[in-house]
PDB file of N, CA and C in Angstrom:
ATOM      1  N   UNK A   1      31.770 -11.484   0.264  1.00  0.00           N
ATOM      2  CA  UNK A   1      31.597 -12.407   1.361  1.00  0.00           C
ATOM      3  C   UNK A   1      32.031 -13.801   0.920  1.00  0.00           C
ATOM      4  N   UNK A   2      33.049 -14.486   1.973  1.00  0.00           N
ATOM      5  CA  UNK A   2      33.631 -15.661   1.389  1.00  0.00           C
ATOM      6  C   UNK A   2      32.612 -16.499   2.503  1.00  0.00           C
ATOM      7  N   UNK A   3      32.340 -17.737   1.720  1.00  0.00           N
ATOM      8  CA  UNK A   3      31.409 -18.917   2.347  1.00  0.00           C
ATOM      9  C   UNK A   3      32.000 -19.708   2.591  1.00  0.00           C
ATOM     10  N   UNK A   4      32.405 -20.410   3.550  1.00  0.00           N
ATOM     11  CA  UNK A   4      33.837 -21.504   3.662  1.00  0.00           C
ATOM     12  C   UNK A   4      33.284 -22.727   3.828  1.00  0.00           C
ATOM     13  N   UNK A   5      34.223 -23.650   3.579  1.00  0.00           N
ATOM     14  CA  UNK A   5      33.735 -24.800   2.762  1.00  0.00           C
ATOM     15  C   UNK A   5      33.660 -25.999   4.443  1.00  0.00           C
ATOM     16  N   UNK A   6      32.645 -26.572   4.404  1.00  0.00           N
ATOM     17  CA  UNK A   6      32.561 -27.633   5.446  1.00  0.00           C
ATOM     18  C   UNK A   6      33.041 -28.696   5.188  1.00  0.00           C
ATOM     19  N   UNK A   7      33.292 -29.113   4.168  1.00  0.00           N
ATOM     20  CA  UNK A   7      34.188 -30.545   4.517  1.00  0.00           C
ATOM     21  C   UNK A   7      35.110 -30.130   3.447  1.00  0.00           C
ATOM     22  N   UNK A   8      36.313 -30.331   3.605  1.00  0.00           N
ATOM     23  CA  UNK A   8      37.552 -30.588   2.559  1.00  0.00           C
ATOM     24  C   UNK A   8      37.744 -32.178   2.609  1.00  0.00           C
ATOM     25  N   UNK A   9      38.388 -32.656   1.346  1.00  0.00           N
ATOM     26  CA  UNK A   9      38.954 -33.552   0.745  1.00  0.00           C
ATOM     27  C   UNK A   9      40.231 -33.539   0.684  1.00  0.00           C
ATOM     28  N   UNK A  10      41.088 -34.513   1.458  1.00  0.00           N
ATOM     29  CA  UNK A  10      42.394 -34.372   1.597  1.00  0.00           C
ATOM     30  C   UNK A  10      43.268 -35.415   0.714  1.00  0.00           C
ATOM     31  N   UNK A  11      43.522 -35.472  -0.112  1.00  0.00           N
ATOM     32  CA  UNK A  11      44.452 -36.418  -0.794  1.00  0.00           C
ATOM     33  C   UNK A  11      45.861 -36.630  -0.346  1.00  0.00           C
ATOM     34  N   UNK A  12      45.986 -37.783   0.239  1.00  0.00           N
ATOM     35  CA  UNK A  12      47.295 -38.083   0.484  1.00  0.00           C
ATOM     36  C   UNK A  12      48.411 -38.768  -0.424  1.00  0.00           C
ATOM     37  N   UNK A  13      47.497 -39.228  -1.609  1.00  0.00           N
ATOM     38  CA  UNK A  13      48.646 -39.376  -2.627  1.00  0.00           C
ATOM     39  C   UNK A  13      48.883 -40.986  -2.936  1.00  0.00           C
ATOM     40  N   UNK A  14      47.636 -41.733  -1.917  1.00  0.00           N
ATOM     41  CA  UNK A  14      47.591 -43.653  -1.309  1.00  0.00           C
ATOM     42  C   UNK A  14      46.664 -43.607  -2.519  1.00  0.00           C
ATOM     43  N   UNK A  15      46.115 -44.611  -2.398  1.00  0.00           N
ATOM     44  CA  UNK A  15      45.113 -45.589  -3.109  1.00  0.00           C
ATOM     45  C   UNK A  15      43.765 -44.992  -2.054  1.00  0.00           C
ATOM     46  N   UNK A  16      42.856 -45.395  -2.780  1.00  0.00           N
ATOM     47  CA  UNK A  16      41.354 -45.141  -1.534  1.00  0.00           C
ATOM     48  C   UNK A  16      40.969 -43.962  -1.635  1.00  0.00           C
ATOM     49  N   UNK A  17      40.099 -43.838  -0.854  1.00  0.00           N
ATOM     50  CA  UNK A  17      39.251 -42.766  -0.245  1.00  0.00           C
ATOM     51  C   UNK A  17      39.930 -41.652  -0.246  1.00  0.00           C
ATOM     52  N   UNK A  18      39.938 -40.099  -0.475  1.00  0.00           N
ATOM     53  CA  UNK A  18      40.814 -39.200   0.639  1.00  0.00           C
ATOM     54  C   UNK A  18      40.215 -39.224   1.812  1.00  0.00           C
ATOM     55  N   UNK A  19      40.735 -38.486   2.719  1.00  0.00           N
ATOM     56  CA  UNK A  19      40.570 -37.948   4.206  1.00  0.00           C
ATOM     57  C   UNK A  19      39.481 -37.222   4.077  1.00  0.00           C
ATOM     58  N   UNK A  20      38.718 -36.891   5.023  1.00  0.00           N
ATOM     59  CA  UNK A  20      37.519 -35.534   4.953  1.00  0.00           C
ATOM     60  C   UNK A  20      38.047 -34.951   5.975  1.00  0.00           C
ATOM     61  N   UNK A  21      38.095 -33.482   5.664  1.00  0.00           N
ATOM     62  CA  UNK A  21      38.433 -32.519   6.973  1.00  0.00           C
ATOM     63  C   UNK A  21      37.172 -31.840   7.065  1.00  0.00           C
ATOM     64  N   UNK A  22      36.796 -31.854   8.611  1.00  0.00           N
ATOM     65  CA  UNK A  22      35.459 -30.987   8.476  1.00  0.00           C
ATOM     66  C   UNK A  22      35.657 -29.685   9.424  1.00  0.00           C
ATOM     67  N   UNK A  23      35.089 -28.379   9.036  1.00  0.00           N
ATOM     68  CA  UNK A  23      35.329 -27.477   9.426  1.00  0.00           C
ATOM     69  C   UNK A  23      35.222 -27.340  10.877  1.00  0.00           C
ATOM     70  N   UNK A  24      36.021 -26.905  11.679  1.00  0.00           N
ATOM     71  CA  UNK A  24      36.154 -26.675  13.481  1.00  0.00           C
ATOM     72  C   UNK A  24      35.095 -25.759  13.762  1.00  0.00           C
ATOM     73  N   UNK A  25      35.278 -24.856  13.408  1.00  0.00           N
ATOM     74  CA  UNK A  25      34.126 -23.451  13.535  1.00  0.00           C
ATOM     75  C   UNK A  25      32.838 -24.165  13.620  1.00  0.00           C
ATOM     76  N   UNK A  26      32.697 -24.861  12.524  1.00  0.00           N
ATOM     77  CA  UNK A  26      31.096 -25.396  11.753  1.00  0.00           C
ATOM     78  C   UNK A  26      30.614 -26.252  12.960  1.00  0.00           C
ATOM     79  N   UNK A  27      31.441 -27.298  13.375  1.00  0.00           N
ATOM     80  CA  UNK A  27      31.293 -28.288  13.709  1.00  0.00           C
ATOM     81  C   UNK A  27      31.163 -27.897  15.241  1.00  0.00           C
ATOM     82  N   UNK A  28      31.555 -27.008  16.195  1.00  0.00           N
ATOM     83  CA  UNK A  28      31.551 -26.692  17.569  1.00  0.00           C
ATOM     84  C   UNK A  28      30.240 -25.737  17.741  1.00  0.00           C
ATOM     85  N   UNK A  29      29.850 -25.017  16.706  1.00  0.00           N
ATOM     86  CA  UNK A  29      28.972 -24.474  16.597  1.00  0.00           C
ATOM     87  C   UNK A  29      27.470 -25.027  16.421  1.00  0.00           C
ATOM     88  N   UNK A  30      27.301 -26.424  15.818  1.00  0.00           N
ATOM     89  CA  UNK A  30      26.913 -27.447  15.639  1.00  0.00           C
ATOM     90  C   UNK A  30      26.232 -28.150  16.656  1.00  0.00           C
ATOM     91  N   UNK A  31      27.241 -28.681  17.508  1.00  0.00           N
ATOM     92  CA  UNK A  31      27.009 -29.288  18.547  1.00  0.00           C
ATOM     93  C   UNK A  31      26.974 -28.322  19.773  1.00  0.00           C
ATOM     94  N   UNK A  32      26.911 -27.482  20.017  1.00  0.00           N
ATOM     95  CA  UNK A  32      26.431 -26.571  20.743  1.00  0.00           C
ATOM     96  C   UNK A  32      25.277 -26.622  21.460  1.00  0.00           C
ATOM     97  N   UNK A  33      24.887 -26.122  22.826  1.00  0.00           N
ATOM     98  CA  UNK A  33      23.597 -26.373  23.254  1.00  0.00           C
ATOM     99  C   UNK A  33      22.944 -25.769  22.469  1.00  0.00           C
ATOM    100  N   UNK A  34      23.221 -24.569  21.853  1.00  0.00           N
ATOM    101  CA  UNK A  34      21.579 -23.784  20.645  1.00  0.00           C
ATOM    102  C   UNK A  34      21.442 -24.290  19.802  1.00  0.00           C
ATOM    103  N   UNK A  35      21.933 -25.282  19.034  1.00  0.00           N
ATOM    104  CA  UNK A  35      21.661 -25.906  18.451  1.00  0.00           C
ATOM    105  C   UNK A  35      21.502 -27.709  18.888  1.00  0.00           C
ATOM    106  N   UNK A  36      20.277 -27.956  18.647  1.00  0.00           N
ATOM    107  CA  UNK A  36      20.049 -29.478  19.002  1.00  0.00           C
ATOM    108  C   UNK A  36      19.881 -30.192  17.661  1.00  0.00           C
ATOM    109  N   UNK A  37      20.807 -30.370  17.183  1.00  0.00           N
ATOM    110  CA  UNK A  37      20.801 -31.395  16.323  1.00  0.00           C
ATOM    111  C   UNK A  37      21.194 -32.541  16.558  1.00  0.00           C
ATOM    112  N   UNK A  38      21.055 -33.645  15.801  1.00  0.00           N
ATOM    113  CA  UNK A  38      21.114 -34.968  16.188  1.00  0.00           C
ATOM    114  C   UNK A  38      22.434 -35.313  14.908  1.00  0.00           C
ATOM    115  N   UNK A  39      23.250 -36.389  16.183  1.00  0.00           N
ATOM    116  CA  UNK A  39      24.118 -36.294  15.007  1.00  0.00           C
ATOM    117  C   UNK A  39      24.329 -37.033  13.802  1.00  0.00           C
ATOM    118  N   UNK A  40      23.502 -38.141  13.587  1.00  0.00           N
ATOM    119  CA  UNK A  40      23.202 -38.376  12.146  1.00  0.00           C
ATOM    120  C   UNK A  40      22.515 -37.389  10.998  1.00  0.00           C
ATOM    121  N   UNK A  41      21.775 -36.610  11.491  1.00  0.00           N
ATOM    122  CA  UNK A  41      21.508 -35.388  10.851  1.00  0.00           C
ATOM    123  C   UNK A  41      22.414 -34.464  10.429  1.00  0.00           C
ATOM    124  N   UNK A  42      23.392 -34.081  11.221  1.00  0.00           N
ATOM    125  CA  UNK A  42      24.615 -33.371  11.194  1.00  0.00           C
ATOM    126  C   UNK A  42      25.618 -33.687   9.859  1.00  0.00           C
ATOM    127  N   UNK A  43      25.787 -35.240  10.249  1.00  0.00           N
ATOM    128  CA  UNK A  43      26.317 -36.156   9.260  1.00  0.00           C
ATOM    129  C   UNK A  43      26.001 -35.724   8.185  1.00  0.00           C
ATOM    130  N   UNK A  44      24.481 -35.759   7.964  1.00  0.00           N
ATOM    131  CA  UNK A  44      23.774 -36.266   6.483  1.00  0.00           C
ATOM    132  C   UNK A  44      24.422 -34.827   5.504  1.00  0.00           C
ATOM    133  N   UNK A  45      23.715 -33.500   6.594  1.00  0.00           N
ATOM    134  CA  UNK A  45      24.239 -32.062   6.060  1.00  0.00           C
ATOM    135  C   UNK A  45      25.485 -31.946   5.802  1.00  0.00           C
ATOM    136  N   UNK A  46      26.339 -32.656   6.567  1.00  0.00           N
ATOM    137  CA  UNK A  46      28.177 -32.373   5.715  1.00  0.00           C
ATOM    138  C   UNK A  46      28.139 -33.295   4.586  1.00  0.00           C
ATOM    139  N   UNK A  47      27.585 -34.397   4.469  1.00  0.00           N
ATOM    140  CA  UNK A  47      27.839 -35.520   3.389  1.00  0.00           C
ATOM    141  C   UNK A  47      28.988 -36.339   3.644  1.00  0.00           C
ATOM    142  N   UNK A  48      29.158 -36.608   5.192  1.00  0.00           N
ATOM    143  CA  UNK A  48      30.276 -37.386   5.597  1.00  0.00           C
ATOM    144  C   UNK A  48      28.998 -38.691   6.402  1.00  0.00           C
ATOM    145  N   UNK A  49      30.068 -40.074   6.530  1.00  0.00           N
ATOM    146  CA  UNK A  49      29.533 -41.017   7.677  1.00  0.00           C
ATOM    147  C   UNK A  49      29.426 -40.396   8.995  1.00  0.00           C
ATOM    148  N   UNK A  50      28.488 -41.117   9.648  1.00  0.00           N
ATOM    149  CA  UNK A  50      28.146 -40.528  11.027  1.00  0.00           C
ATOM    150  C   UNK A  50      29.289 -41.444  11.518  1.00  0.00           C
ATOM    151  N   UNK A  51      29.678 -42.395  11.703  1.00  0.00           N
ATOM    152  CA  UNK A  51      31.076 -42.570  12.256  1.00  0.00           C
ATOM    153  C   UNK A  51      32.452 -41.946  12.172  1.00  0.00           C
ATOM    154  N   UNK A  52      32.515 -40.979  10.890  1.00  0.00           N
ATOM    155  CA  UNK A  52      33.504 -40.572  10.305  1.00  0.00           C
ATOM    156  C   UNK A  52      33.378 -39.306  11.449  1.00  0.00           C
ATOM    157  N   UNK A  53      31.853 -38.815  11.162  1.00  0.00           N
ATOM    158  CA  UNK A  53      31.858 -37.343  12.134  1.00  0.00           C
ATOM    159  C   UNK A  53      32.180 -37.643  13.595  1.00  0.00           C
ATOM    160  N   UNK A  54      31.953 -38.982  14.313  1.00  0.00           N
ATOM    161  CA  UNK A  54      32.389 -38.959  15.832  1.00  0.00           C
ATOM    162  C   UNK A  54      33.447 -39.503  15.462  1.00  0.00           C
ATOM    163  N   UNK A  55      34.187 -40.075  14.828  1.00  0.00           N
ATOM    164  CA  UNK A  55      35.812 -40.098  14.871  1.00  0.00           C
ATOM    165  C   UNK A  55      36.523 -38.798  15.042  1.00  0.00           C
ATOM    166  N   UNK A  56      35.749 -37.642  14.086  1.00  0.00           N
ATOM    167  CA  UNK A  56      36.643 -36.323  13.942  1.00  0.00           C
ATOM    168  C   UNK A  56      36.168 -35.839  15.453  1.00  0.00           C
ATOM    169  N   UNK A  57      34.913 -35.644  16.025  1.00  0.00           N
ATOM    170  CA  UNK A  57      34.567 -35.057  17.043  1.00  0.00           C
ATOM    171  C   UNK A  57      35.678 -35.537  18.344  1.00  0.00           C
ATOM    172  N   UNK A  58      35.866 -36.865  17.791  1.00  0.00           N
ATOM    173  CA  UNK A  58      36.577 -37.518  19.226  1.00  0.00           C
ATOM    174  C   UNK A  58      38.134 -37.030  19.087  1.00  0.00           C
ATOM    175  N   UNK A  59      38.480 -36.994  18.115  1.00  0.00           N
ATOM    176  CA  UNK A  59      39.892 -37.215  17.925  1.00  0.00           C
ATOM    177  C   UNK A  59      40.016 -34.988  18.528  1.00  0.00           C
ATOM    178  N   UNK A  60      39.494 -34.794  17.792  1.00  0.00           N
ATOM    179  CA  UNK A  60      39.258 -33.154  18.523  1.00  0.00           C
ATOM    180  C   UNK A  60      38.614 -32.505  20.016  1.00  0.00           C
ATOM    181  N   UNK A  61      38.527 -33.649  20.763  1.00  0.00           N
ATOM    182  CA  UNK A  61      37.588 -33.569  22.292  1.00  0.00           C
ATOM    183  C   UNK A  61      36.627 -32.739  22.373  1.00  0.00           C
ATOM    184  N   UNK A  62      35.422 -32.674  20.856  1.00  0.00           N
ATOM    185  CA  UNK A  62      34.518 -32.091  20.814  1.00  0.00           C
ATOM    186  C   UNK A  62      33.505 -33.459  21.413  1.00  0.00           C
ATOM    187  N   UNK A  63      32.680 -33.362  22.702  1.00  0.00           N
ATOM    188  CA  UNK A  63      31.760 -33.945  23.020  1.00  0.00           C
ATOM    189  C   UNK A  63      29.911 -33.552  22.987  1.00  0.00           C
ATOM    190  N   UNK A  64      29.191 -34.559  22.609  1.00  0.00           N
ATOM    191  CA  UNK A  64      28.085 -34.249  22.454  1.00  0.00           C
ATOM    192  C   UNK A  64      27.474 -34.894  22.907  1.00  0.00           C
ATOM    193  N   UNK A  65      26.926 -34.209  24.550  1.00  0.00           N
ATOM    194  CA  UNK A  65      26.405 -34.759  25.863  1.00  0.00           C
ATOM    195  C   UNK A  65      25.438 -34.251  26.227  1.00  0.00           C
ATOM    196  N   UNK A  66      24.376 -34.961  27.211  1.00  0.00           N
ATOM    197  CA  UNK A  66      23.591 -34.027  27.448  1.00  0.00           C
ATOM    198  C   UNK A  66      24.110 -32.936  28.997  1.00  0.00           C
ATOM    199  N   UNK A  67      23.219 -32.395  29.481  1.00  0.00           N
ATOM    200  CA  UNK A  67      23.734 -31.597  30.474  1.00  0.00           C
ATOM    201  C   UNK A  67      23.330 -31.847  31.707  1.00  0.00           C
ATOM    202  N   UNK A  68      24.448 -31.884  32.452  1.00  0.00           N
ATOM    203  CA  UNK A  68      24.474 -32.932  34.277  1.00  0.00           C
ATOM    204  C   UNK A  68      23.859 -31.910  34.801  1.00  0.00           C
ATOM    205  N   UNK A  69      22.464 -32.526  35.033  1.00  0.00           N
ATOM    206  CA  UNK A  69      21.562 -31.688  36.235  1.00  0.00           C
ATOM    207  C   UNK A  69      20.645 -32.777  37.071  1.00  0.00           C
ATOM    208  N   UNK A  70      20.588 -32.418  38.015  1.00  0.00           N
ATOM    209  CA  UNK A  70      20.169 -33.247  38.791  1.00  0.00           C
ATOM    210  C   UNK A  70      18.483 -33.388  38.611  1.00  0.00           C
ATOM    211  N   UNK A  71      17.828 -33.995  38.989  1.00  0.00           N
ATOM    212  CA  UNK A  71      16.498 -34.058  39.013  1.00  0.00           C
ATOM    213  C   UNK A  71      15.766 -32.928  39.711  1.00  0.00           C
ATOM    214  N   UNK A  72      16.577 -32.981  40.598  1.00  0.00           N
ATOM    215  CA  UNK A  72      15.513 -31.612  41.413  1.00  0.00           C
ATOM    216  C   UNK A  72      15.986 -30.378  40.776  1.00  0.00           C
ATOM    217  N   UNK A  73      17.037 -30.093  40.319  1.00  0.00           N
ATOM    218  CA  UNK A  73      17.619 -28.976  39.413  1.00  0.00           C
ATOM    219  C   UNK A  73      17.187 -28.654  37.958  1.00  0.00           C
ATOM    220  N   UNK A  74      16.433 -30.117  37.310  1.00  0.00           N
ATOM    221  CA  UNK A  74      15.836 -29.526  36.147  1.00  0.00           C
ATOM    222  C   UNK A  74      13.976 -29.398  36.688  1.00  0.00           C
ATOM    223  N   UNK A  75      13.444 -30.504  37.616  1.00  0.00           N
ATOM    224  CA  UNK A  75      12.500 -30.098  38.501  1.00  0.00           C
ATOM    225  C   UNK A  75      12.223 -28.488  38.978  1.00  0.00           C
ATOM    226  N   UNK A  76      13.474 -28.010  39.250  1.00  0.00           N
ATOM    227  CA  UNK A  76      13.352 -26.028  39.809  1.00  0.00           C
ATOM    228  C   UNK A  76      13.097 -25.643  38.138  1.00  0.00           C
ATOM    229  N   UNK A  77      14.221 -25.853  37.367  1.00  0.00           N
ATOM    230  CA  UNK A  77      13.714 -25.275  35.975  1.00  0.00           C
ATOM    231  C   UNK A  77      12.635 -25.136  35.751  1.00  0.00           C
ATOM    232  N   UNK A  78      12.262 -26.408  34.971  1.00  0.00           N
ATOM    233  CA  UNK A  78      10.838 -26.645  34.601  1.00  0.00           C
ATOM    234  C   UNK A  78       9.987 -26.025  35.301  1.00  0.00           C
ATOM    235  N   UNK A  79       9.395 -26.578  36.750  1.00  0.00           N
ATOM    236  CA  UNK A  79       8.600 -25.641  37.349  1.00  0.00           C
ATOM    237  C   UNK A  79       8.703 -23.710  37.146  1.00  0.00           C
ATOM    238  N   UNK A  80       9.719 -23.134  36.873  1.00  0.00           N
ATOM    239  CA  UNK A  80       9.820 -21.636  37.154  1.00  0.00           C
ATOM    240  C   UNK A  80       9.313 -21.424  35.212  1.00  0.00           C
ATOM    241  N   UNK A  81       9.386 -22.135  34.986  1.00  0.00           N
ATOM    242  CA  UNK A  81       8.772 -22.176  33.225  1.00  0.00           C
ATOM    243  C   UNK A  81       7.601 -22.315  33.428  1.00  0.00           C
ATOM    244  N   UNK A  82       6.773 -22.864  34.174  1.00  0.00           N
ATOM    245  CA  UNK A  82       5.145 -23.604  33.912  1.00  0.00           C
ATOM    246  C   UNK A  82       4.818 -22.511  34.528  1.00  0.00           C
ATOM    247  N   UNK A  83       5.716 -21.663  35.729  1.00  0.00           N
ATOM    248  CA  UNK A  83       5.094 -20.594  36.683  1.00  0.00           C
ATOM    249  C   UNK A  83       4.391 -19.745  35.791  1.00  0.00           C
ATOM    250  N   UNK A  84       4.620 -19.668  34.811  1.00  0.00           N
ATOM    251  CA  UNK A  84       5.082 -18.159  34.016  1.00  0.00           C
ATOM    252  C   UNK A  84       4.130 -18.255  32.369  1.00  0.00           C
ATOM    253  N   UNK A  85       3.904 -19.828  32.053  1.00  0.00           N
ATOM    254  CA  UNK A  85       3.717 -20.322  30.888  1.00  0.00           C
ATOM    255  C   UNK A  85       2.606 -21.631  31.254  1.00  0.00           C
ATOM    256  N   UNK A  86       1.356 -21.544  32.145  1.00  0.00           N
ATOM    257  CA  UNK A  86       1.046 -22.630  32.740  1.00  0.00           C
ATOM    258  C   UNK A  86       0.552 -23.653  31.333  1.00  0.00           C
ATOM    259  N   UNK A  87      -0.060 -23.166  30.017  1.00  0.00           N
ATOM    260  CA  UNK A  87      -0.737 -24.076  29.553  1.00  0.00           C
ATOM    261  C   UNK A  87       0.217 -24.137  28.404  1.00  0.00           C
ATOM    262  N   UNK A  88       1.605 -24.189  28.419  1.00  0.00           N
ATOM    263  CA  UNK A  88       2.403 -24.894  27.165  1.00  0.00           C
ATOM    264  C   UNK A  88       3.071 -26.129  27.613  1.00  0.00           C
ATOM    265  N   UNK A  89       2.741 -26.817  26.602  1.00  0.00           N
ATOM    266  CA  UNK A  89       3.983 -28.084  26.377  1.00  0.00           C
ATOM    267  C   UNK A  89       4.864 -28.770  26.302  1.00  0.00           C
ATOM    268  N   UNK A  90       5.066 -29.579  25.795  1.00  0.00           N
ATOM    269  CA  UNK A  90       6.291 -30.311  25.665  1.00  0.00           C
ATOM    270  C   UNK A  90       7.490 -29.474  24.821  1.00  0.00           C
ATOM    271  N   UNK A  91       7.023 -29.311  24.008  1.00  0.00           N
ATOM    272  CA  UNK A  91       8.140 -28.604  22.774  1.00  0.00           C
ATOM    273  C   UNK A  91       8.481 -27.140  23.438  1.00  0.00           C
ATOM    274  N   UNK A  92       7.275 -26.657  23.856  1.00  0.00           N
ATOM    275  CA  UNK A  92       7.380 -25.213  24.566  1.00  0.00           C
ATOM    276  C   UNK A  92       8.730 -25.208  25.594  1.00  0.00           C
ATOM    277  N   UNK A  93       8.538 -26.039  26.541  1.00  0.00           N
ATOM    278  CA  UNK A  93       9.258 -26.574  27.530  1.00  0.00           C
ATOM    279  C   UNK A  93      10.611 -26.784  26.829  1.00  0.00           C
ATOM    280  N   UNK A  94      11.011 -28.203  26.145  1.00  0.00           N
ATOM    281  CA  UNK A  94      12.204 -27.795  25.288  1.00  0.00           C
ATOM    282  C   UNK A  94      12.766 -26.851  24.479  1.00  0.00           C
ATOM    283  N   UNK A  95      12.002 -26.590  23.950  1.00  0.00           N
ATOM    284  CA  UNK A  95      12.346 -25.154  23.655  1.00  0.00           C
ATOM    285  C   UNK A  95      13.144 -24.038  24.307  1.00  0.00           C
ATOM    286  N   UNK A  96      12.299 -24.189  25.644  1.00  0.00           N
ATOM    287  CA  UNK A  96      12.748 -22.989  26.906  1.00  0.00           C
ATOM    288  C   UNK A  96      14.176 -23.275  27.486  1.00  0.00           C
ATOM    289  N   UNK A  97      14.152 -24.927  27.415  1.00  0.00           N
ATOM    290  CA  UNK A  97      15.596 -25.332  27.838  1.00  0.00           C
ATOM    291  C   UNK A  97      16.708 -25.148  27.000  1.00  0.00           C
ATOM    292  N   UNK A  98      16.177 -25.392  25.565  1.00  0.00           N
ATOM    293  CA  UNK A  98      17.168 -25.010  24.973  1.00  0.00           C
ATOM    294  C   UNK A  98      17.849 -23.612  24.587  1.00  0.00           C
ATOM    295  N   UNK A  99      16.841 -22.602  24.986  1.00  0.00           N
ATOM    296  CA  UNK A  99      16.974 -21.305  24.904  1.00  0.00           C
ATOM    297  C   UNK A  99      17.899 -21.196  26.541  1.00  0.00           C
ATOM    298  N   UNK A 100      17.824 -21.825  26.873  1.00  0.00           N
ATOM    299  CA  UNK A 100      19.401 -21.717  27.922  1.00  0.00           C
ATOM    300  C   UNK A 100      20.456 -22.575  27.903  1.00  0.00           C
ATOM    301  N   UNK A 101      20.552 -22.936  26.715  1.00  0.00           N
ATOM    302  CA  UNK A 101      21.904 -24.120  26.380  1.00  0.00           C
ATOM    303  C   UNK A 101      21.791 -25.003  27.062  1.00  0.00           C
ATOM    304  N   UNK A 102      20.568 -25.815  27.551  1.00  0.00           N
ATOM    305  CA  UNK A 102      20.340 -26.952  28.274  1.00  0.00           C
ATOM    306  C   UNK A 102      19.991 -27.991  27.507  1.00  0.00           C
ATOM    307  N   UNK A 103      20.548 -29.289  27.491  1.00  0.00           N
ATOM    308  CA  UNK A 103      20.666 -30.625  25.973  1.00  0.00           C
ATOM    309  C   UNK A 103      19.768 -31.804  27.350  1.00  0.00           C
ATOM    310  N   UNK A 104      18.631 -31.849  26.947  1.00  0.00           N
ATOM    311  CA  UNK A 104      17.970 -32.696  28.276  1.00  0.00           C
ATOM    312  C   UNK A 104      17.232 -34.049  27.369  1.00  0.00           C
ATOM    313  N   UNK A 105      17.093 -34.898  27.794  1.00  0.00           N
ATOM    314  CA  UNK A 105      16.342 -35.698  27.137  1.00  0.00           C
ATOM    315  C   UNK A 105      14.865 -35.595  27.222  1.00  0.00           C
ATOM    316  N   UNK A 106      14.292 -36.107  26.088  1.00  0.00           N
ATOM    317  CA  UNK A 106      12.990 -36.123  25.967  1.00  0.00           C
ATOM    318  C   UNK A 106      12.275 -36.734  27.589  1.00  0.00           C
ATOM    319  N   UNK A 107      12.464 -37.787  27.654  1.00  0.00           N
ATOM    320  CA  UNK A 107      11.985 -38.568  28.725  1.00  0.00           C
ATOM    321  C   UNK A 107      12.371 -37.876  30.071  1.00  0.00           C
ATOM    322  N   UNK A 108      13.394 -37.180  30.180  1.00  0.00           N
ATOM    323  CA  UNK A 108      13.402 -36.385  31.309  1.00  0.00           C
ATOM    324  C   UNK A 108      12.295 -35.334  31.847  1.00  0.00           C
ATOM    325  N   UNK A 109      12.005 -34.856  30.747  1.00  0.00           N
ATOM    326  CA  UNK A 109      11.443 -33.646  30.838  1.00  0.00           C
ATOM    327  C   UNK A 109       9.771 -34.330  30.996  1.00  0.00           C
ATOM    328  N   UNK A 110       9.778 -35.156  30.333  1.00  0.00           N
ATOM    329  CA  UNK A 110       8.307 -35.994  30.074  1.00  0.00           C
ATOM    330  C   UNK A 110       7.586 -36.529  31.663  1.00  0.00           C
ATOM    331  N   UNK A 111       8.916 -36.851  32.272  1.00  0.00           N
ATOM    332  CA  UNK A 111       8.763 -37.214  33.381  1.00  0.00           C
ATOM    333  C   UNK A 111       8.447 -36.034  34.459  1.00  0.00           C
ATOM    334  N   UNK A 112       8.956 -35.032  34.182  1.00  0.00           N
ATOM    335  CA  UNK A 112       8.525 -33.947  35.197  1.00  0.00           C
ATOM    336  C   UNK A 112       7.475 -33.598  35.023  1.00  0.00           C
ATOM    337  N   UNK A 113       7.348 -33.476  33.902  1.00  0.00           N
ATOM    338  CA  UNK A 113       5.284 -32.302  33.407  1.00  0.00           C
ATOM    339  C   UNK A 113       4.321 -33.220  33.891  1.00  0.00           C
TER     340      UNK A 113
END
């Protein structure tokens, strides 16, 4: 089993820094709704700048957004979760969203319960 490497070092042969290439696979997989990571965290785990990682994200039209739902549309969510789950929480609740690739903010959700 080969383990492939998340960031390469690119030498161009200048003075400075090399380049960091960070893996496509790693990185889309990453930012993914099942995974909610934050992306200075992300950063820290490759051992690259968190500017360096949204330069590569941008320059590749990998975006890391949350997900356009309307109020009354995460309102139907939420509610069909509490139907089912009346005495869990906050985390429970995110949780549930994120178990459907839904990236919502804290305060959103805070606001509905």
């Amino acid at each position: 089993m080969v383990i492939p490497k998340l960031v390469t070092k690119v030498r161009a042969g200048r003075w400075g820094c090399p380049r960091k290439v960070i893996n496509l696979d790693y990185l889309l997989e990453a930012v993914s709704g099942l995974c909610q990571i934050r992306l200075t965290e992300l950063a820290d785990t490759l051992h690259v700048h968190r500017n360096t990682l949204r330069l590569y994200m941008k320059s590749h039209g990998i975006e890391h957004k949350y997900a356009e739902l309307s109020n009354t549309e995460l309102d139907g969510i939420i509610m069909q979760f509490k139907s089912r789950h009346p005495e869990s929480g906050l985390r429970y609740t995110m949780g549930f969203l994120q178990q459907r690739s839904l990236r919502v903010q804290y305060s959103r959700v805070i606001f509905t319960l």
